[in-house]
N, C-alpha and C. Protein backbone atom coordinates (compact mmCIF):
# COMPACT_ATOMS: atom_id res chain seq x y z
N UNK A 1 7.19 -13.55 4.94
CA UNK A 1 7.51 -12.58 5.98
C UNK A 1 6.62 -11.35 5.84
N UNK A 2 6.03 -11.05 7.02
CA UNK A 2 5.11 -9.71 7.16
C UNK A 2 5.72 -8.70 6.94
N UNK A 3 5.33 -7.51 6.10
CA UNK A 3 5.93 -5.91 5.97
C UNK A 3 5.69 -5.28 6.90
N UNK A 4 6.90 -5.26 7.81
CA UNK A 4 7.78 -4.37 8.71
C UNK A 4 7.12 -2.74 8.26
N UNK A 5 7.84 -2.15 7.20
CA UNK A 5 8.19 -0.77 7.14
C UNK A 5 6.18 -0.26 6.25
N UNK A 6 5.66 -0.54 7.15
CA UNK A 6 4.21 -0.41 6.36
C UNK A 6 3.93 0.90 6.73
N UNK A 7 2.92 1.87 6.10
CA UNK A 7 3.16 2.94 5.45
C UNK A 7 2.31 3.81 6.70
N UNK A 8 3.16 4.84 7.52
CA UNK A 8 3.52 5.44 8.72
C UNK A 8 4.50 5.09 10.04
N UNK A 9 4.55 3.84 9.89
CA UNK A 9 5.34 3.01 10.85
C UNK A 9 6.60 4.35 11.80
N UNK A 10 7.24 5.31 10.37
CA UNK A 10 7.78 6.29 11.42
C UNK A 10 7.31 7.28 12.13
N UNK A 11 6.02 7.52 12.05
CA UNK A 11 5.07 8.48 12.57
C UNK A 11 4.80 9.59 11.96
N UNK A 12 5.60 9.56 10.57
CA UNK A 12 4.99 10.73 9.60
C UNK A 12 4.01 10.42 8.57
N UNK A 13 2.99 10.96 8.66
CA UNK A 13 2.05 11.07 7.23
C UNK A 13 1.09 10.09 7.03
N UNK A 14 1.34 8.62 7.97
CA UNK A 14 0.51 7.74 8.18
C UNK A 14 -0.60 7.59 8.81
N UNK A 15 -1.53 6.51 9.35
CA UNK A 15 -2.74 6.20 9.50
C UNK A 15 -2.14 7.10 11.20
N UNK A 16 -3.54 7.23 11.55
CA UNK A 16 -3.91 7.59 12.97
C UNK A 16 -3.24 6.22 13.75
N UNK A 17 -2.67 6.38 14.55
CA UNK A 17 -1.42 5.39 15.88
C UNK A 17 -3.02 4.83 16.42
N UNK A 18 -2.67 3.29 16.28
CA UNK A 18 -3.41 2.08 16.96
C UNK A 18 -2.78 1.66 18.25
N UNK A 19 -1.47 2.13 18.83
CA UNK A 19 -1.21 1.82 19.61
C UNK A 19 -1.80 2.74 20.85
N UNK A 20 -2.16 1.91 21.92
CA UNK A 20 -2.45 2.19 23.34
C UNK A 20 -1.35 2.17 24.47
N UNK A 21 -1.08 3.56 24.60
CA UNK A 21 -0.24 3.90 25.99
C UNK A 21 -0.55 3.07 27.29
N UNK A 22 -1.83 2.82 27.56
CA UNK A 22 -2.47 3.03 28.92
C UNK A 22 -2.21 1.08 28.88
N UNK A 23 -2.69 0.69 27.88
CA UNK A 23 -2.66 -0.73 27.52
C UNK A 23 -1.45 -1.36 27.83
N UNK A 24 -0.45 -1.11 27.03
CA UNK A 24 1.24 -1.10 26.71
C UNK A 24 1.31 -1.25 28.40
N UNK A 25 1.00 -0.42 28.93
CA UNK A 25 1.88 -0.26 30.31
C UNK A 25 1.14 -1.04 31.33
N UNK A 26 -0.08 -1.35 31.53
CA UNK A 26 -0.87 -2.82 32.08
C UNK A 26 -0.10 -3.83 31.50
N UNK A 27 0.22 -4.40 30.46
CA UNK A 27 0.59 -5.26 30.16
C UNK A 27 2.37 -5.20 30.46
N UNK A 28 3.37 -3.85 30.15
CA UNK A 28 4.37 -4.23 30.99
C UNK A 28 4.20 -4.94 32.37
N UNK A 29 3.48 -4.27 32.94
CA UNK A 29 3.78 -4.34 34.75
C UNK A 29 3.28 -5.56 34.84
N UNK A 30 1.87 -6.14 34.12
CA UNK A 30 1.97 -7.51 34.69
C UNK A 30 2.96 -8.40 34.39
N UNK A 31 3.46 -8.30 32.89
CA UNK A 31 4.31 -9.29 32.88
C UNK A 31 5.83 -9.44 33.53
N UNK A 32 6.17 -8.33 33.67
CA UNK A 32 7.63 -7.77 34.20
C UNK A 32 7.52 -8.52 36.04
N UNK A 33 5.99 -8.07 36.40
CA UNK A 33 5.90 -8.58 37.72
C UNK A 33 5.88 -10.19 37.64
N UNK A 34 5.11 -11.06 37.05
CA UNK A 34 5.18 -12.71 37.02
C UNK A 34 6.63 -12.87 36.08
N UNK A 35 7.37 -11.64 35.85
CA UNK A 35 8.86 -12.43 35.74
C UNK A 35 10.06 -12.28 37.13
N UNK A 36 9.28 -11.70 37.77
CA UNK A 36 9.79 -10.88 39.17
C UNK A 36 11.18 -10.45 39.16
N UNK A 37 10.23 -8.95 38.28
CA UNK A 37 11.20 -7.82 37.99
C UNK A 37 10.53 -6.90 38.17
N UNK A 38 11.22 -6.00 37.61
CA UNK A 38 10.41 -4.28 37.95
C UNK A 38 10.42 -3.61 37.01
N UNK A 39 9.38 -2.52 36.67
CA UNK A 39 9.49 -1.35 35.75
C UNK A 39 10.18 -0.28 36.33
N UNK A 40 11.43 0.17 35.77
CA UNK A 40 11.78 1.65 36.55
C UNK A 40 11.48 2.45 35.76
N UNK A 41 10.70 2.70 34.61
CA UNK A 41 10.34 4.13 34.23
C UNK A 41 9.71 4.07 32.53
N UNK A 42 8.41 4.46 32.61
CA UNK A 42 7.81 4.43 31.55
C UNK A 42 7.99 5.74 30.72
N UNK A 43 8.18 5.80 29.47
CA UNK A 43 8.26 7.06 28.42
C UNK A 43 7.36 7.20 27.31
N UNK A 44 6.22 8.29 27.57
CA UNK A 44 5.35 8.13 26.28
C UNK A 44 6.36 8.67 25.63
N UNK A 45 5.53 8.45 24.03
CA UNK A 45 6.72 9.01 22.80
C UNK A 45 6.29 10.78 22.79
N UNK A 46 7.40 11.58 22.14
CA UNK A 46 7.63 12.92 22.42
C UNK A 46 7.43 13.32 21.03
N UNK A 47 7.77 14.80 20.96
CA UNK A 47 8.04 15.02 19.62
C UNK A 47 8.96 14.81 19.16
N UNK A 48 10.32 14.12 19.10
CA UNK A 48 10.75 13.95 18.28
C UNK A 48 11.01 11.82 18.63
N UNK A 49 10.88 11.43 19.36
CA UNK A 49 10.92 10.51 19.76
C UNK A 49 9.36 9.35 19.03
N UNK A 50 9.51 8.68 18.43
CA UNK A 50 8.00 8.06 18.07
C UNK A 50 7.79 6.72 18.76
N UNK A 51 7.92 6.32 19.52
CA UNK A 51 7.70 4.96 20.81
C UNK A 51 7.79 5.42 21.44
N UNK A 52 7.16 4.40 22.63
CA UNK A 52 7.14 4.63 23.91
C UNK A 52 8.24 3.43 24.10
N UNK A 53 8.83 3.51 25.99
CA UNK A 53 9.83 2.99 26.10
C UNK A 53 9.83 2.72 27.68
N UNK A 54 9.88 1.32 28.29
CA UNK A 54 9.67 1.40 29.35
C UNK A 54 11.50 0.39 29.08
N UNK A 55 11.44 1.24 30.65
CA UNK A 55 13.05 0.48 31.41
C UNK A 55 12.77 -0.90 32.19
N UNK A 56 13.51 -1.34 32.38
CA UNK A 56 12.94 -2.36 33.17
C UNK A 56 14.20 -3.23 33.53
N UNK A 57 14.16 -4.31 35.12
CA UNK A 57 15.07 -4.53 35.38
C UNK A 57 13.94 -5.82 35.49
N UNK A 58 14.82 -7.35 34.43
CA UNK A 58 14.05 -8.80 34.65
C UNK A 58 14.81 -9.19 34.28
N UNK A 59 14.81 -10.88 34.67
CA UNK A 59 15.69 -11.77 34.59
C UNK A 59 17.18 -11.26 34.78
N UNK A 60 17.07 -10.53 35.77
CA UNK A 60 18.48 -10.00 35.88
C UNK A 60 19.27 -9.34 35.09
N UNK A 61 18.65 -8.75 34.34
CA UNK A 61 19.42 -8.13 33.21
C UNK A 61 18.33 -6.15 33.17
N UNK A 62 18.99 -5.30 33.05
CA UNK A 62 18.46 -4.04 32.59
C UNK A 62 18.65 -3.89 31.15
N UNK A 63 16.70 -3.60 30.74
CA UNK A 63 16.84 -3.31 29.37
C UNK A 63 15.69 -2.56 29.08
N UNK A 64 15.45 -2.23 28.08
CA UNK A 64 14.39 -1.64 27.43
C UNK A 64 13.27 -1.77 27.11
N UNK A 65 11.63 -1.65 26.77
CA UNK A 65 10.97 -2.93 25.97
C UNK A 65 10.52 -1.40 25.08
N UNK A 66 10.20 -1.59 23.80
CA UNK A 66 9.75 -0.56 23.36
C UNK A 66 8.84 -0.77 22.27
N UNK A 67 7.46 0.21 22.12
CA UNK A 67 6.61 0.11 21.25
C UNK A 67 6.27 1.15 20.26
N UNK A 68 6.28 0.96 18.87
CA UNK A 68 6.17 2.02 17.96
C UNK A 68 5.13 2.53 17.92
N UNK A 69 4.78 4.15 18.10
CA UNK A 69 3.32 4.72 18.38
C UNK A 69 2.62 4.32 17.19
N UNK A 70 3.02 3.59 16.40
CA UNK A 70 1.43 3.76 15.07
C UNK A 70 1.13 2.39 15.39
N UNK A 71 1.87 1.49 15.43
CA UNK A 71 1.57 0.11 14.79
C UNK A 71 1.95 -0.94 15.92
N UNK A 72 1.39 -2.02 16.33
CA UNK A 72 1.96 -2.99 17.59
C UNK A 72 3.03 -3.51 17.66
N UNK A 73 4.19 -2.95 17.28
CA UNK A 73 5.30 -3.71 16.62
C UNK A 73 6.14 -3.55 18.46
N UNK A 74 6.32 -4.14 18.82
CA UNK A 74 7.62 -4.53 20.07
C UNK A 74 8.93 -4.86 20.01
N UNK A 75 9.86 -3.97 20.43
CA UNK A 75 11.25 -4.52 20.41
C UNK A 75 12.13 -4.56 21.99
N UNK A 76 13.16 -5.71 21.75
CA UNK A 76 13.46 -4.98 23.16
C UNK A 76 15.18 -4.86 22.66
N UNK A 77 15.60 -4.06 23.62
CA UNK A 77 16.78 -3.59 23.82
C UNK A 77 17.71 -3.19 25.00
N UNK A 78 19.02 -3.55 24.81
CA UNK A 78 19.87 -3.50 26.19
C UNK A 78 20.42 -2.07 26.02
N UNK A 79 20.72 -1.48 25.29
CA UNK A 79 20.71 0.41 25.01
C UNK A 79 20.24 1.28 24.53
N UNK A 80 19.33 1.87 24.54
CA UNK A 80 18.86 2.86 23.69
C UNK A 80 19.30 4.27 23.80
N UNK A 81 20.03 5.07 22.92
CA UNK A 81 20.73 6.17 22.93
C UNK A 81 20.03 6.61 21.76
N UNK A 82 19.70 8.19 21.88
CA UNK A 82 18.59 8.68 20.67
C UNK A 82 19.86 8.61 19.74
N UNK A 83 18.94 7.97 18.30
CA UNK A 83 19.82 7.26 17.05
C UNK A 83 20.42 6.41 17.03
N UNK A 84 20.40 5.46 18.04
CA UNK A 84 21.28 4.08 18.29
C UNK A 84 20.26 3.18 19.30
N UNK A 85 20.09 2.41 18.66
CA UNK A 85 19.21 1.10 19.52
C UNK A 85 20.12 0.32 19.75
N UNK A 86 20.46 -0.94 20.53
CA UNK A 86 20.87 -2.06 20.20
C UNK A 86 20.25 -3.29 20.81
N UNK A 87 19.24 -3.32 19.61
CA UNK A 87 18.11 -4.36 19.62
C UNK A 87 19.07 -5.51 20.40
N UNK A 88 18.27 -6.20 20.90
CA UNK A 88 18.42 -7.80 21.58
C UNK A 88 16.70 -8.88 21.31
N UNK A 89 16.99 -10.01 21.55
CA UNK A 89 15.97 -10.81 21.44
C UNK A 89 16.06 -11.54 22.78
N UNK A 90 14.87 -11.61 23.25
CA UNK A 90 14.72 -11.99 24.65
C UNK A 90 13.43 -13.35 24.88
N UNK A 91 13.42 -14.39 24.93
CA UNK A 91 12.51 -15.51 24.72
C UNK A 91 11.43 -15.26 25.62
N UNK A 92 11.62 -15.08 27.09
CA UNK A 92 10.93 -15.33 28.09
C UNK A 92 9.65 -13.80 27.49
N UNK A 93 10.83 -12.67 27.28
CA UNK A 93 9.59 -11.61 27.03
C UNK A 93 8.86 -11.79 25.90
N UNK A 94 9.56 -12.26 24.91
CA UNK A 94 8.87 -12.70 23.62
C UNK A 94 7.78 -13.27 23.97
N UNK A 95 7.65 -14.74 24.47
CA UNK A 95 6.76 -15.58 24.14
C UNK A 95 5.43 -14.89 25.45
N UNK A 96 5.74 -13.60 26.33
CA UNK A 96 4.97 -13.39 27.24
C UNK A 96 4.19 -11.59 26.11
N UNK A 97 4.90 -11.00 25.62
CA UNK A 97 4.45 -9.82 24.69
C UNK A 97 3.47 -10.53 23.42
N UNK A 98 4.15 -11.93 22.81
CA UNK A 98 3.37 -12.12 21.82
C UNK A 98 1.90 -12.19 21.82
N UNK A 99 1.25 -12.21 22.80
CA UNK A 99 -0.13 -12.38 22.32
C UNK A 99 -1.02 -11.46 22.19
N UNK A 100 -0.43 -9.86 22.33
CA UNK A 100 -0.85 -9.06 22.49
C UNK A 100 -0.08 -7.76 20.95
N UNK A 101 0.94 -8.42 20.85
CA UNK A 101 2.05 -7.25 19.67
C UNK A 101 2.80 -8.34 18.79
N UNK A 102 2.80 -7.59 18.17
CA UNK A 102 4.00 -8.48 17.37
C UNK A 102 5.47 -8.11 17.40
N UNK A 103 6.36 -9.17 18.07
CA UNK A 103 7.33 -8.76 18.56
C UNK A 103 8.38 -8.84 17.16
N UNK A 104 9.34 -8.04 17.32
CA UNK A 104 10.33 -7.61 16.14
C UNK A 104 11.52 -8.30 16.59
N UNK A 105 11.91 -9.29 16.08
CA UNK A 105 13.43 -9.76 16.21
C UNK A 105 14.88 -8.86 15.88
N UNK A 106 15.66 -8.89 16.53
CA UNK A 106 16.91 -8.42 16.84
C UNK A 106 17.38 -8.49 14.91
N UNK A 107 17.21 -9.44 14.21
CA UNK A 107 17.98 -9.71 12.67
C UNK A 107 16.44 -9.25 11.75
N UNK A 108 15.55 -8.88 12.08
CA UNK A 108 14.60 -8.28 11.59
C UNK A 108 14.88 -6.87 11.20
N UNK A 109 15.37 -5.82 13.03
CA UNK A 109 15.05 -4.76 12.78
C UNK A 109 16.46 -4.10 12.63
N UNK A 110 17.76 -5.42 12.55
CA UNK A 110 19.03 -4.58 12.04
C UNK A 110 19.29 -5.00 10.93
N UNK A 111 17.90 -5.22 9.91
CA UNK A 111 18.46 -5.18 8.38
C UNK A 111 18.41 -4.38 7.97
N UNK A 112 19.82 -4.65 6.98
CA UNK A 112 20.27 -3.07 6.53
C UNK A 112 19.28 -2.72 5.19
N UNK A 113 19.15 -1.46 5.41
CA UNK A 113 18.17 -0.87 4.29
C UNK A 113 18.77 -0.99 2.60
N UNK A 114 17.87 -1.10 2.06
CA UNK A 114 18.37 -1.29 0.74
C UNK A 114 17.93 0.09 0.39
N UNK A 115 19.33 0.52 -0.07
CA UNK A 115 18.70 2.15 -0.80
C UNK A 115 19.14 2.62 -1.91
N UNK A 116 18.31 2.76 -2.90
CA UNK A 116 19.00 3.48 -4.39
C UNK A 116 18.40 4.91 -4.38
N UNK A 117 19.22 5.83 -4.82
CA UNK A 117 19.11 6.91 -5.37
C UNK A 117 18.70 7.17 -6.60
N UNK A 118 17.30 8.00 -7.35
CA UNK A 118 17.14 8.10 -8.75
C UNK A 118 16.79 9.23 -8.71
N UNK A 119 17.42 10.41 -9.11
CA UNK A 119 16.98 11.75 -9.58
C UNK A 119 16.26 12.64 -8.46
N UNK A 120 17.21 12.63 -7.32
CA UNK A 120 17.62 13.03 -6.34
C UNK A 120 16.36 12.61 -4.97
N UNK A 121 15.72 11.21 -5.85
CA UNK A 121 14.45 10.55 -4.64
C UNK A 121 14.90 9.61 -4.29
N UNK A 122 14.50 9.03 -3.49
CA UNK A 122 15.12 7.17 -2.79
C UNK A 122 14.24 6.47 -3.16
N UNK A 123 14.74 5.33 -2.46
CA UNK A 123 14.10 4.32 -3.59
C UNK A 123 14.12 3.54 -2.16
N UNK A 124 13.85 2.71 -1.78
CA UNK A 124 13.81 1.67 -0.74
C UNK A 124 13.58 0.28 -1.10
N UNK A 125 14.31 -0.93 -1.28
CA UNK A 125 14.80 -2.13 -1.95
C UNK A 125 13.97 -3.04 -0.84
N UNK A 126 14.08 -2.84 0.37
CA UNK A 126 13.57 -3.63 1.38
C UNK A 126 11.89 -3.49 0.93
N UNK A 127 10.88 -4.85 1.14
CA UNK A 127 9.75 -4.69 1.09
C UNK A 127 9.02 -3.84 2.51
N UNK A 128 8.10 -2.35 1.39
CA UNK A 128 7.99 -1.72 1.84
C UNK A 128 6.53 -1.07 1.75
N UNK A 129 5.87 -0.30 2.58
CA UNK A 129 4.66 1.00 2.24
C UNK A 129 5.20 2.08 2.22
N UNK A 130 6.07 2.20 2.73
CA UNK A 130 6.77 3.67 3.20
C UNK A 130 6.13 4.96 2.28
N UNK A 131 5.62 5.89 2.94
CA UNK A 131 4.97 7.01 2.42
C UNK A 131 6.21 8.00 1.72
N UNK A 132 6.41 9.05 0.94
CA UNK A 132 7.51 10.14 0.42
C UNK A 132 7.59 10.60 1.51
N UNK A 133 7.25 11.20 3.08
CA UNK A 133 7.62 12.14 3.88
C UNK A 133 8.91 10.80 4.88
N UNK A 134 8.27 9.73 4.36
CA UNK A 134 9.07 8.65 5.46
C UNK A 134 10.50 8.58 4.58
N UNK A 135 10.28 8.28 3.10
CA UNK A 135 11.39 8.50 1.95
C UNK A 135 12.09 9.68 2.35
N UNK A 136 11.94 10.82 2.68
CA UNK A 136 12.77 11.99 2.48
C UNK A 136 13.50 11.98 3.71
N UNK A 137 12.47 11.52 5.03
CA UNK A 137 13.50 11.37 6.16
C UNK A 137 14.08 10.53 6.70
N UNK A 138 14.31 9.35 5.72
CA UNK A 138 15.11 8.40 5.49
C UNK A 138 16.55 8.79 4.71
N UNK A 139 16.48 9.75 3.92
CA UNK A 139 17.20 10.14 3.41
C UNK A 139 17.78 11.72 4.41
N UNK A 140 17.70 12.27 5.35
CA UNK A 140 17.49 13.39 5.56
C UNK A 140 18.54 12.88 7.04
N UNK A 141 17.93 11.94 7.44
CA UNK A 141 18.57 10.92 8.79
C UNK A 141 19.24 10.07 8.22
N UNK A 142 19.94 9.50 7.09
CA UNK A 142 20.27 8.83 6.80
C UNK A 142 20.01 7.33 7.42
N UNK A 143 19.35 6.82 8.02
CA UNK A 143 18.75 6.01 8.22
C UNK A 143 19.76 4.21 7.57
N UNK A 144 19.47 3.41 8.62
CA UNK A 144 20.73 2.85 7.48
C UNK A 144 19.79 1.18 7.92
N UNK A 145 18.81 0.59 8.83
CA UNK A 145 18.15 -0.31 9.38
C UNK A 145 16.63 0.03 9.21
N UNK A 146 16.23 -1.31 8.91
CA UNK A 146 14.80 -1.40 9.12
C UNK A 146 14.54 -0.92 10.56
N UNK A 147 14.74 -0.98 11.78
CA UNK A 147 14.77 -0.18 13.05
C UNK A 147 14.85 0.86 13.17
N UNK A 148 15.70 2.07 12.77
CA UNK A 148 16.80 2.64 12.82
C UNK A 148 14.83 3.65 12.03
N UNK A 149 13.94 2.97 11.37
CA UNK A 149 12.92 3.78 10.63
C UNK A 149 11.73 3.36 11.58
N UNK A 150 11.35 2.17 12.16
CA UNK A 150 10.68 1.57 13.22
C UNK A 150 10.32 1.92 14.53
N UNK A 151 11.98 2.39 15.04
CA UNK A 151 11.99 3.43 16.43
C UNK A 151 12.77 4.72 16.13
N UNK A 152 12.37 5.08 15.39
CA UNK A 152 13.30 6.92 14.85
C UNK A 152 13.19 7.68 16.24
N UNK A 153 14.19 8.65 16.23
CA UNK A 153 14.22 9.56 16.89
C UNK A 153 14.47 10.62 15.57
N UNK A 154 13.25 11.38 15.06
CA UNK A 154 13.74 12.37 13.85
C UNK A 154 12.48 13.29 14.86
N UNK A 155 13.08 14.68 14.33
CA UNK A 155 12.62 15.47 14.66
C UNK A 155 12.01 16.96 13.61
């Protein structure tokens, strides 16, 4: 299994963001359109927000698709409330996002974090890069999912 939590993934302290806004959102609209659905509203990531997040109404269902600004990682979701995702796994978008991101499964990004405490630093049990500024605001957000550090809303 590939490392998820590789070292910036929350948008602190890590490599310069490989991800493309302009890209991300060509590739929503075509695919959302040959699923004949719609985009209702694209969100670059903010300051305290680190993905972008397009809405979208396909296959009859309203949901989310969202991409982490550093790294190609894709998730999708039927709620997103800042500090609460609730990842879903979706086939049709999967197998249409994969050739372009690597899409994050629903039991991927709600594993729970492994966390020890040693002399008032964290420790992170899950295989990890995670930088000390990502450690402290893991600890700071209490953070409790591999996701939950993937699509942060920390500010």
């Amino acid at each position: 299994m590939k490392v998820i939590l590789l070292n910036g993934v929350s948008g602190f302290n890590g490599p310069d963001p490989v991800t493309d806004g302009e890209y991300f959102k060509k590739v929503c609209y075509s695919l959302i359109h040959r699923l004949n659905g719609n985009v209702l509203s694209f969100s670059e990531p903010e300051a305290a927000r680190h993905y972008y997040e397009v809405k979208v109404n396909v296959l009859e269902e309203n949901m989310s698709i969202l991409l982490n600004n550093v790294y190609p990682f894709i998730a999708f979701a039927s709620s997103v409330d800042h500090g609460y995702i609730k990842f879903i796994d979706n086939e049709p978008l999967l197998n249409g996002f994969s050739p372009y991101y690597r899409v994050l499964r629903s039991n991927e990004l709600n594993e729970p974090l492994v966390i020890k405490e040693n002399k008032g630093r964290i420790i992170v049990g899950n295989k990890n890069e995670l930088n000390e500024a990502e450690l402290n605001n893991i600890k700071y957000w209490k953070s409790k999912t591999v996701g939950d550090i993937v699509f942060n809303y920390w500010d």
